[in-house]
N, C-alpha and C. Protein backbone atom coordinates (compact mmCIF):
# COMPACT_ATOMS: atom_id res chain seq x y z
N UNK A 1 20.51 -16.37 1.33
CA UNK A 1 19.83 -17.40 0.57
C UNK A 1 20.68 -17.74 -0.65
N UNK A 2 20.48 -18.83 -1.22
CA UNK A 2 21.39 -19.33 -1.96
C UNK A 2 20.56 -19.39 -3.34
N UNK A 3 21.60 -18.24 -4.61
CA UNK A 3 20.46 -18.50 -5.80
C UNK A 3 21.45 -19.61 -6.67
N UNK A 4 21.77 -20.07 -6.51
CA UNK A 4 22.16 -21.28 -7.32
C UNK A 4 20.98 -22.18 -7.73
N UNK A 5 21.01 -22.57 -9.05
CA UNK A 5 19.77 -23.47 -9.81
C UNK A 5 19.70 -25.01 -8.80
N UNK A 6 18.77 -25.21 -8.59
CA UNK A 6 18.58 -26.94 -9.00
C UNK A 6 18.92 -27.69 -10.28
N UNK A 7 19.44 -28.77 -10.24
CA UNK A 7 19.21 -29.52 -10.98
C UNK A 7 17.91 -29.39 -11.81
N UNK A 8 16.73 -29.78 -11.35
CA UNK A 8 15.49 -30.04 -11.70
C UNK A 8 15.43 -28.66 -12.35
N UNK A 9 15.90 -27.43 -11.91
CA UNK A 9 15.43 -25.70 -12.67
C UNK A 9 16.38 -25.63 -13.61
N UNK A 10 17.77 -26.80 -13.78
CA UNK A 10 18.25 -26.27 -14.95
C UNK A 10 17.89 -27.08 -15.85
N UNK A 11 17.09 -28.44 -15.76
CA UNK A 11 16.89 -28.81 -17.21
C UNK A 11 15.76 -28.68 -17.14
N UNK A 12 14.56 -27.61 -16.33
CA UNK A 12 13.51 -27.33 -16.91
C UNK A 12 13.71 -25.80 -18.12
N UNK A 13 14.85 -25.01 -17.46
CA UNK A 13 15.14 -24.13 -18.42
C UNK A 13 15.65 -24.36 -19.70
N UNK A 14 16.19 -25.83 -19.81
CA UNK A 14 17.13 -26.34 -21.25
C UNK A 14 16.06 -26.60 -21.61
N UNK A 15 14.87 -27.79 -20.85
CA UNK A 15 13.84 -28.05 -21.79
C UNK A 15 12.76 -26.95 -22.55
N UNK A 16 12.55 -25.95 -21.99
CA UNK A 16 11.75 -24.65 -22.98
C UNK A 16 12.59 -23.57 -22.86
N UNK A 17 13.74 -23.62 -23.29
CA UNK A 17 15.13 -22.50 -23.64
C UNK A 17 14.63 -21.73 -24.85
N UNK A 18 14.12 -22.81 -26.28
CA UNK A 18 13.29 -22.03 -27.31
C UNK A 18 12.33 -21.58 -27.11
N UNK A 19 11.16 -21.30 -26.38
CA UNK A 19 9.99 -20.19 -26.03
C UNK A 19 10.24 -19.31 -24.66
N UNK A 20 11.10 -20.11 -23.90
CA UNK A 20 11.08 -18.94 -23.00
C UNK A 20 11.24 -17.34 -22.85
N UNK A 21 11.77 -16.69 -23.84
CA UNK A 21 11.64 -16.01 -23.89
C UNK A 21 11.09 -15.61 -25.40
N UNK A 22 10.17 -16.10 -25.72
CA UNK A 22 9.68 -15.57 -26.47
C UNK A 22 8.37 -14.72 -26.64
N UNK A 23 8.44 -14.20 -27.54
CA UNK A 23 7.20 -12.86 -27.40
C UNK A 23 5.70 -13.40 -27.38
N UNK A 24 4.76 -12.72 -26.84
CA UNK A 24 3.40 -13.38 -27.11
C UNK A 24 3.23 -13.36 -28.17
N UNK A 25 2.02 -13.95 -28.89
CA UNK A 25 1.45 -13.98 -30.01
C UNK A 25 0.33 -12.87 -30.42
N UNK A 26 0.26 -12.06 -30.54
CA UNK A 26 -0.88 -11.41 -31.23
C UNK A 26 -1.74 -11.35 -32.22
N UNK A 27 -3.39 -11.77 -31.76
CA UNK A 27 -4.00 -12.15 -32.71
C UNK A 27 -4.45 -10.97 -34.05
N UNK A 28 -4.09 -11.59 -35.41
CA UNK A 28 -4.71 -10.69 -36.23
C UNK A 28 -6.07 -10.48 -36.62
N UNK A 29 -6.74 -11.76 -35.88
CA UNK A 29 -7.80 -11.88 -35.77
C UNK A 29 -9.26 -11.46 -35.28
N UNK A 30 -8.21 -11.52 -33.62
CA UNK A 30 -9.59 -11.06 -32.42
C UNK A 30 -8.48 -9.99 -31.68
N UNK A 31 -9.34 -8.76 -31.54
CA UNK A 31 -8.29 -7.92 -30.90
C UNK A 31 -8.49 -8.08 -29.22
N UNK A 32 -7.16 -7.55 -28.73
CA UNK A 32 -7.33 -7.71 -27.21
C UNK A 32 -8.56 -7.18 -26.68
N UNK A 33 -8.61 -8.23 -25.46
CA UNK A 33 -9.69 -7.89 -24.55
C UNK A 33 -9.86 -6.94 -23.71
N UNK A 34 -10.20 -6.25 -23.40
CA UNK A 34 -10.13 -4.86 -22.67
C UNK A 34 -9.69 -5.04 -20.98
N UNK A 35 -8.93 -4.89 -20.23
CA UNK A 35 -8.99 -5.12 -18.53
C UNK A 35 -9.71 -5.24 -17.83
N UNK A 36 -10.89 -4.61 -17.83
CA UNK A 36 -11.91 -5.05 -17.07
C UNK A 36 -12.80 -5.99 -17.29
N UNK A 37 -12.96 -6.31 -19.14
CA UNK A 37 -13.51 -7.91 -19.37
C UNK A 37 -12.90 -8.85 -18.74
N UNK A 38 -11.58 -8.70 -19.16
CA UNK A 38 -10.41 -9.72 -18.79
C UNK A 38 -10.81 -9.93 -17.40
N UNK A 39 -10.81 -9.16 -16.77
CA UNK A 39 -11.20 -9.37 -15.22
C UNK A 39 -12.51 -9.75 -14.43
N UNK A 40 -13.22 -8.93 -15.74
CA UNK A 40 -14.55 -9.73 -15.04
C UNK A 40 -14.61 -11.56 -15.47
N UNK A 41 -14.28 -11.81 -16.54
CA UNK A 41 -13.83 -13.70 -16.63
C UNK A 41 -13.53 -14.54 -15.56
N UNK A 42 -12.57 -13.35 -14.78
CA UNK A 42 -11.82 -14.62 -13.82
C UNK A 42 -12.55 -14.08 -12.22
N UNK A 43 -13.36 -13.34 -12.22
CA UNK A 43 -13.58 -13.30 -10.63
C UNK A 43 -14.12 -14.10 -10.36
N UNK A 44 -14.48 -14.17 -9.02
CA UNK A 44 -15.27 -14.93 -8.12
C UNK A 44 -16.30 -15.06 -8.45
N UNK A 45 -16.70 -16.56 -8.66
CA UNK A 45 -18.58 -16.55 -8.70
C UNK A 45 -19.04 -17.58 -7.65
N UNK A 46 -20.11 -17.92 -7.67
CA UNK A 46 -21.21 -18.88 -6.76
C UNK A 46 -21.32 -19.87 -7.94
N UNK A 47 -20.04 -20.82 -8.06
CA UNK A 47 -20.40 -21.70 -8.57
C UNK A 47 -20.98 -23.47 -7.96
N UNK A 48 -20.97 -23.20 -7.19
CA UNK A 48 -21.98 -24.15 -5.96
C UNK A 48 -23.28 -23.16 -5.40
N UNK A 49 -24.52 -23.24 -5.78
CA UNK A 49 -25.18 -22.88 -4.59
C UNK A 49 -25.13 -23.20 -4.19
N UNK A 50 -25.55 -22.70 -2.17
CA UNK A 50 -25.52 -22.87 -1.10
C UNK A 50 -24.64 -23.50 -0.45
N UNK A 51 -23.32 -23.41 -0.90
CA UNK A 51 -21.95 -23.78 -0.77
C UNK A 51 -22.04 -23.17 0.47
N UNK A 52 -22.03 -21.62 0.19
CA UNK A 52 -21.90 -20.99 1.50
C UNK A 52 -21.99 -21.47 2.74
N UNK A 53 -23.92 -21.24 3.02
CA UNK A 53 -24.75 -21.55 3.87
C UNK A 53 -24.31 -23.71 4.06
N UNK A 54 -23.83 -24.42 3.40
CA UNK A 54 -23.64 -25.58 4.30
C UNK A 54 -22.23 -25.33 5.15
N UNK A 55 -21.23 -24.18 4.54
CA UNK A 55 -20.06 -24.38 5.16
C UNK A 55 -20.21 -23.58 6.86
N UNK A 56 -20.96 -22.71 6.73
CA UNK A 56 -21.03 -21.84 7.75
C UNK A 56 -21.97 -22.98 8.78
N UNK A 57 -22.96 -23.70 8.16
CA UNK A 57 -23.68 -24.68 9.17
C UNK A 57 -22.98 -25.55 9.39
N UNK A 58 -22.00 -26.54 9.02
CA UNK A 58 -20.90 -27.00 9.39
C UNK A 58 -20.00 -26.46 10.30
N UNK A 59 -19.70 -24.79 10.05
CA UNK A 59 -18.43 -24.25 11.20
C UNK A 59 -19.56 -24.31 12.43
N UNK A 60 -20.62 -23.91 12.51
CA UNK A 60 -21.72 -23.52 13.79
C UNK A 60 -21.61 -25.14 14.20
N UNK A 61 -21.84 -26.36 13.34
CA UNK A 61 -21.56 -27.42 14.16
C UNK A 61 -20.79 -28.03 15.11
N UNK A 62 -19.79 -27.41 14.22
CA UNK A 62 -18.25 -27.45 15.34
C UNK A 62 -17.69 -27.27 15.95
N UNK A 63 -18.38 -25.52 16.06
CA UNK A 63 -18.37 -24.59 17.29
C UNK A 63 -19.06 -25.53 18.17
N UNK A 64 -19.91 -25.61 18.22
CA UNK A 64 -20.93 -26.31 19.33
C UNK A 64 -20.39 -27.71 19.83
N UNK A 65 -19.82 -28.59 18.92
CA UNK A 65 -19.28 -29.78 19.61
C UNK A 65 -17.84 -29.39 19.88
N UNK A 66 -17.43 -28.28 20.08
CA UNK A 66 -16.00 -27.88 20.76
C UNK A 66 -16.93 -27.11 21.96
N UNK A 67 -17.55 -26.83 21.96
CA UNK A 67 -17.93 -26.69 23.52
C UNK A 67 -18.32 -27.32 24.10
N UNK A 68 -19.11 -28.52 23.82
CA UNK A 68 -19.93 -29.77 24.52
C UNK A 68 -18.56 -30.43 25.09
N UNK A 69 -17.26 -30.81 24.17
CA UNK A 69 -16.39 -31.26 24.54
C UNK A 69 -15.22 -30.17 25.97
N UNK A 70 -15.91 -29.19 25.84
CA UNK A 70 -14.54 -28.41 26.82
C UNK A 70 -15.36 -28.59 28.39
N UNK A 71 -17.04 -28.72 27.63
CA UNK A 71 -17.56 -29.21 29.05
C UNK A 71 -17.49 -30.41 29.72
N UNK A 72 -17.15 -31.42 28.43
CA UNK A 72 -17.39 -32.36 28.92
C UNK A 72 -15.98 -32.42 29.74
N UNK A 73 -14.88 -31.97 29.09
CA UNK A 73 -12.96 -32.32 29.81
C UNK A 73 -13.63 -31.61 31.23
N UNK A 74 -13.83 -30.76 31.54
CA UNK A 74 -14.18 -29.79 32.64
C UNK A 74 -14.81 -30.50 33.49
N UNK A 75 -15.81 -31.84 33.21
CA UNK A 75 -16.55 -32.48 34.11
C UNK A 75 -16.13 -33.70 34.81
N UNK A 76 -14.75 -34.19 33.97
CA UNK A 76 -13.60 -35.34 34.00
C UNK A 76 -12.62 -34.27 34.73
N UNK A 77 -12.38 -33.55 34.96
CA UNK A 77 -11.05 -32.36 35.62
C UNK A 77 -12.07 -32.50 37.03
N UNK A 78 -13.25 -32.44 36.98
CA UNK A 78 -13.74 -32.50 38.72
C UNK A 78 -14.14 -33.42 38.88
């Protein structure tokens, strides 16, 4: 594989050359958040109800008109 830059990756590195490597910021303010807060923030939630239950009644729909259709090719094959 070839690590030679792009074009496009070397003047995205010229364009933030001054922060890229720079250190985070640490607040003197609010102290860090603990790992498992941090983590509970970003998991998964149910932010649609019944998101679920329409997607799964949708796949069961489709199941079913992929079989109506393999019967139907099957009835055009005889």
């Amino acid at each position: 594989m070839d690590n030679e830059l792009t074009e496009k990756e070397k003047l995205t590195i010229k364009k933030y050359s001054d922060i890229i490597d720079a250190q985070r910021p640490v607040s003197l303010k609010h102290p860090a958040m603990d790992k498992m807060k941090r983590a509970a923030q970003f998991s998964p939630f149910a932010a649609l109800t019944g998101y679920e239950d329409t997607v799964e009644s949708a796949r069961d729909q489709f199941v079913k008109d992929l079989e109506l259709f393999g019967e139907h090719m099957e009835n055009i094959d005889d």
